[in-house]
Protein backbone atom coordinates (compact mmCIF):
# COMPACT_ATOMS: atom_id res chain seq x y z
CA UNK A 1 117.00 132.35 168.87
CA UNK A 2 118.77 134.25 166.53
CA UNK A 3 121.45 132.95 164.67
CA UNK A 4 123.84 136.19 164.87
CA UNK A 5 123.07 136.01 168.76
CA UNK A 6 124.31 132.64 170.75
CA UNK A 7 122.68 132.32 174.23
CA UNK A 8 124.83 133.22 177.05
CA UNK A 9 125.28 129.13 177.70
CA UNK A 10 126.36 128.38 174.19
CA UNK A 11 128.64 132.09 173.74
CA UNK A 12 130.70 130.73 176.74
CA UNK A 13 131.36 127.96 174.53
CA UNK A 14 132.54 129.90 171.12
CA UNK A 15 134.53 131.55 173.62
CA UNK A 16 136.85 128.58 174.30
CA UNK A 17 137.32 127.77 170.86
CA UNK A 18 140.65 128.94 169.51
CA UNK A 19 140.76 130.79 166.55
CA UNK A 20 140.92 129.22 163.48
CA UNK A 21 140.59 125.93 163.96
CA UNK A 22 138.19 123.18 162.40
CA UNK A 23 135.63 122.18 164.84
CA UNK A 24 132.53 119.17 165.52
CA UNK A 25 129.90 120.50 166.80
CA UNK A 26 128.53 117.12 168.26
CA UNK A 27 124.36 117.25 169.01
CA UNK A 28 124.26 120.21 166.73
CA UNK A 29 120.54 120.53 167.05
CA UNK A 30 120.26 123.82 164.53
CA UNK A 31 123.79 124.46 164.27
CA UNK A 32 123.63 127.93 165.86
CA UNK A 33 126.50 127.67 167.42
CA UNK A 34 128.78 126.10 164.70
CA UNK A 35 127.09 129.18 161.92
CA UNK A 36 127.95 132.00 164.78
CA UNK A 37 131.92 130.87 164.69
CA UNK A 38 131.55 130.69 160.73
CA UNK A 39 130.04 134.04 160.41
CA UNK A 40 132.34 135.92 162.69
CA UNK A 41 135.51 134.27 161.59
CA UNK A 42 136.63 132.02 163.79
CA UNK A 43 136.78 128.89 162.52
CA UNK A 44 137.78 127.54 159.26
CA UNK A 45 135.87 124.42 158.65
CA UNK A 46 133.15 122.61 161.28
CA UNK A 47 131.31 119.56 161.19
CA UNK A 48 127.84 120.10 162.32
CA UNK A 49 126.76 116.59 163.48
CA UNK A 50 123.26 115.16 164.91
CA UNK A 51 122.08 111.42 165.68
CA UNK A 52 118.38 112.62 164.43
CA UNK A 53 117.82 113.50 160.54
CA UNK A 54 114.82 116.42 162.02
CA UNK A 55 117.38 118.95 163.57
CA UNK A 56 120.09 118.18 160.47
CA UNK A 57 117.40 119.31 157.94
CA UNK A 58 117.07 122.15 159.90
CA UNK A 59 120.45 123.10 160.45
CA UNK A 60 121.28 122.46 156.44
CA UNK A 61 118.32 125.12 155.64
CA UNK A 62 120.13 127.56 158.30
CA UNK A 63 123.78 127.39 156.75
CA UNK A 64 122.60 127.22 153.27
CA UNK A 65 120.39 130.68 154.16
CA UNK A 66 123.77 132.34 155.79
CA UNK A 67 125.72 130.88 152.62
CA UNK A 68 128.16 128.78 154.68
CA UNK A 69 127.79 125.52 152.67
CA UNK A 70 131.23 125.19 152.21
CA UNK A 71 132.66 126.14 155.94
CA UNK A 72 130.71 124.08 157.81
CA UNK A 73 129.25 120.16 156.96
CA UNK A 74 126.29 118.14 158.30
CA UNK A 75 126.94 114.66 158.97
CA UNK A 76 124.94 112.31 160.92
CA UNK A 77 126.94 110.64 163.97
CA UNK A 78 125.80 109.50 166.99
CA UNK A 79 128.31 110.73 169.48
CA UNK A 80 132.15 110.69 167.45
CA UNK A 81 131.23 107.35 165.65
CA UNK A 82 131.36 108.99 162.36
CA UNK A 83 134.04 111.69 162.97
CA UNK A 84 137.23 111.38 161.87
CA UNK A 85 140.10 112.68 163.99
CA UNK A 86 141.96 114.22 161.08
CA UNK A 87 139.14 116.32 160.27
CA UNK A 88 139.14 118.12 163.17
CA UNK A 89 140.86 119.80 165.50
CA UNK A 90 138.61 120.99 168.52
CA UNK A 91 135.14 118.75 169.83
CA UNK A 92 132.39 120.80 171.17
CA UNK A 93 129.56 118.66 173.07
CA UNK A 94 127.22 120.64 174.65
CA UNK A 95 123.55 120.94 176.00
CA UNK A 96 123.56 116.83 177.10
CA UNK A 97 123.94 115.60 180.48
CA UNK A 98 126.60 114.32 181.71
CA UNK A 99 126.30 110.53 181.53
CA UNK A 100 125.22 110.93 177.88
CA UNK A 101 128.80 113.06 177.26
CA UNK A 102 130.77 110.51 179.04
CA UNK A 103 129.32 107.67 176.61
CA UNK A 104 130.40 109.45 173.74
CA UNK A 105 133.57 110.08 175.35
CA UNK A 106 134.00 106.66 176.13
CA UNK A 107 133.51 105.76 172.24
CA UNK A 108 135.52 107.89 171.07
CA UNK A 109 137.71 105.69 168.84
CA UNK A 110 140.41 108.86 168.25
CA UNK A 111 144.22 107.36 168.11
CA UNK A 112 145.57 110.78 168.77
CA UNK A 113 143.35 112.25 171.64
CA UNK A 114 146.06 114.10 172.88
CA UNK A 115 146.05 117.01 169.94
CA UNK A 116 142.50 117.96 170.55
CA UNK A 117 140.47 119.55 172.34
CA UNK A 118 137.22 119.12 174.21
CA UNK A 119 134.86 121.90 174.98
CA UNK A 120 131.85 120.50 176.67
CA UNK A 121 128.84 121.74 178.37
CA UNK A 122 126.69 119.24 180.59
CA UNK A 123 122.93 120.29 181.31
CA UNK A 124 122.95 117.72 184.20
CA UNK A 125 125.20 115.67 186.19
CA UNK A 126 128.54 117.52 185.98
CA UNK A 127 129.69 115.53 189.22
CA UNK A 128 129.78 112.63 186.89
CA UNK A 129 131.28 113.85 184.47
CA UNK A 130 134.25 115.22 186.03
CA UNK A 131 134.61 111.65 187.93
CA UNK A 132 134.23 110.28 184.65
CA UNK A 133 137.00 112.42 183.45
CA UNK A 134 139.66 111.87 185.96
CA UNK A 135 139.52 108.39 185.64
CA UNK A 136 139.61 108.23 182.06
CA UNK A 137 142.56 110.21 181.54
CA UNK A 138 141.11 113.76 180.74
CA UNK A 139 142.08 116.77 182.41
CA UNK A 140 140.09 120.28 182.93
CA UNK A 141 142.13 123.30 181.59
CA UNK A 142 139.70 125.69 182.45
CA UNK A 143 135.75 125.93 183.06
CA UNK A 144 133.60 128.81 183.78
CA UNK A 145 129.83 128.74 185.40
CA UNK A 146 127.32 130.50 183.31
CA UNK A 147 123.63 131.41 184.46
CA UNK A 148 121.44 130.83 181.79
CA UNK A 149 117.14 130.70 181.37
CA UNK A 150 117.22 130.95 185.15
CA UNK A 151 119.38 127.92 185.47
CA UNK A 152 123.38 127.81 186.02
CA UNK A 153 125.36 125.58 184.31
CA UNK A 154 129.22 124.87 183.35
CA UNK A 155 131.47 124.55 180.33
CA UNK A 156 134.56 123.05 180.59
CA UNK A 157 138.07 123.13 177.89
CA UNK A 158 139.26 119.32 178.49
CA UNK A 159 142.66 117.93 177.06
CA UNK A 160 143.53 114.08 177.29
CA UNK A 161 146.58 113.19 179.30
CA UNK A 162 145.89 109.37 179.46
CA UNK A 163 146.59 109.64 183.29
CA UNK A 164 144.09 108.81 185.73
CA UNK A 165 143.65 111.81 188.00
CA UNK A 166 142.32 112.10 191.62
CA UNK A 167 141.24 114.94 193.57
CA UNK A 168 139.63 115.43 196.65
CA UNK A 169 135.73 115.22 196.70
CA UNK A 170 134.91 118.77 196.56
CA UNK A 171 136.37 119.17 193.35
CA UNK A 172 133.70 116.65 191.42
CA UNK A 173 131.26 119.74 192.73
CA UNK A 174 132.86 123.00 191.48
CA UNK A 175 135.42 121.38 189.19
CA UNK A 176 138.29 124.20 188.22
CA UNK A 177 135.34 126.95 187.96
CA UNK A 178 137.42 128.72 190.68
CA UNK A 179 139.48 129.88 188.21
CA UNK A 180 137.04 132.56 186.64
CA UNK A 181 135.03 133.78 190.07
CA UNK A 182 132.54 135.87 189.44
CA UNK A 183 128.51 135.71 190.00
CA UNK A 184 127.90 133.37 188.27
CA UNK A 185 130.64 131.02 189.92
CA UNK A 186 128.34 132.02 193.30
CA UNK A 187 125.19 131.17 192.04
CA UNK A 188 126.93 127.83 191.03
CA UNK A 189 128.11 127.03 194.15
CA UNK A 190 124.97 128.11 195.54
CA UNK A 191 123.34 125.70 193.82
CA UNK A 192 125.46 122.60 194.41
CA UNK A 193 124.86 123.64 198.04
CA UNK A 194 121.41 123.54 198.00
CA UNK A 195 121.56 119.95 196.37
CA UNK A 196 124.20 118.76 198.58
CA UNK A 197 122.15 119.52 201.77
CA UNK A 198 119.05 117.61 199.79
CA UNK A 199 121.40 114.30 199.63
CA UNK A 200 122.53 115.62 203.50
CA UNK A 201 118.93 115.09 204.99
CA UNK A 202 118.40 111.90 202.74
CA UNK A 203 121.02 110.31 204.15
CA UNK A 204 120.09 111.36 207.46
CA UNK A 205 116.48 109.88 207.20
CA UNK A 206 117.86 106.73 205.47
CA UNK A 207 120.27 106.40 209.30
CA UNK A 208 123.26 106.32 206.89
CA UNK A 209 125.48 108.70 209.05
CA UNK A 210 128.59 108.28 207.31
CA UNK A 211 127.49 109.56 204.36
CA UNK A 212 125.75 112.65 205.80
CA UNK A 213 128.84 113.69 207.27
CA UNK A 214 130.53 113.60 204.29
CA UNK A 215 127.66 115.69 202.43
CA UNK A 216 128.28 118.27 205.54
CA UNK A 217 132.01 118.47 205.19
CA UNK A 218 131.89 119.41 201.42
CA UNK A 219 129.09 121.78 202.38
CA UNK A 220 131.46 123.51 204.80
CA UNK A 221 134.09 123.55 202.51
CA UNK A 222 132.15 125.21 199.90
CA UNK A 223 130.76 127.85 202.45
CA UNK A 224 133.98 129.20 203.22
CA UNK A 225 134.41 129.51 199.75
CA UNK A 226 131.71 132.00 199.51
CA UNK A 227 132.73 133.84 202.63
């Protein structure tokens, strides 16, 4: 991929990062996306950071050829273990699943969570992570779907509120992606439809009725959204 061109998945990303702030790009991999916001101007410092030395090397030979040594940084971390909160003003964690985000989330040892902010991208599992984040005191802003490598996905802008937040069930499916409808947001919901009426006729072959007719009422619910 070209570094002067972000797939669609990671350019909804640079898109929720405000201007001019100092970011972490957390899982890095070749620091494409951390080397696009240096390049155009939009940040003013990042922290490109990877658990595995491989991608790192690569990433240091990328912003050393586009002359950013001094914008952005390479630091091995796994997760926020070796990023300091006063270093940084806006966490970007995307391209993991879910679980894997919500572990680093959990370990985050920040004192001030409140003045940051979280822009994060599961591959898999968003339904977990958005239960994960209501009950750990994080609350979505905003979140747009984005179709991608024939696959749609989600990003999400997060804040901490330290209050434990609870929503009806639908909303662990679509989260706040409501908020920017468009086709993508369709093929989103499309798809958590398709999967929800997979766990619908599981639970109907495993007799557990209960369940199924909870599958079917969110299934409803996000019909008549599309209607």
């Amino acid at each position: 991929m070209p570094i002067n061109k972000l797939s669609k998945r990671l350019e909804i990303c640079a898109g929720m990062v405000s201007k001019g702030c100092r970011i972490a790009d957390i899982g890095t991999d070749h620091a494409y996306l951390p080397i696009f916001l240096a390049k155009n101007n939009l940040i003013s410092g990042a922290i490109a950071s990877d658990v595995n030395t491989g991608p790192l090397k690569t990433a240091q030979k990328n912003i050393k050829n586009n002359g950013l040594e001094k914008i952005i940084k390479t630091r091995i971390s796994e997760g926020l273990k070796n990023i300091y909160e006063d270093e940084v003003d806006e966490i970007i964690i995307a391209g993991m699943g879910g679980n894997l985000i919500s572990e680093i989330l959990d370990k985050c040892n920040f004192q001030n969570k409140f003045s940051k902010k979280f822009i994060l991208q599961p591959m898999t599992r968003e339904y977990d992570l958005r239960l994960y984040l209501c009950n750990n005191g994080y609350f979505i802003e905003n979140e747009k779907a984005v179709y991608c490598k024939n696959k749609v996905y989600t990003v999400m802008h997060v804040k901490y509120t330290n209050h434990k937040l609870i929503f009806s069930e639908t909303y662990y499916y679509i989260g706040m992606i409501l908020k920017n409808y468009n086709k993508d947001t369709k093929l989103y919901i499309e798809k958590q439809i398709r999967d929800l009426k997979n766990k619908k006729n599981g639970s109907h072959h495993m007799k557990n009725f209960s369940l199924e007719k909870k599958y079917d009422s969110i299934i409803r619910i996000l019909e008549s959204i599309l209607h």
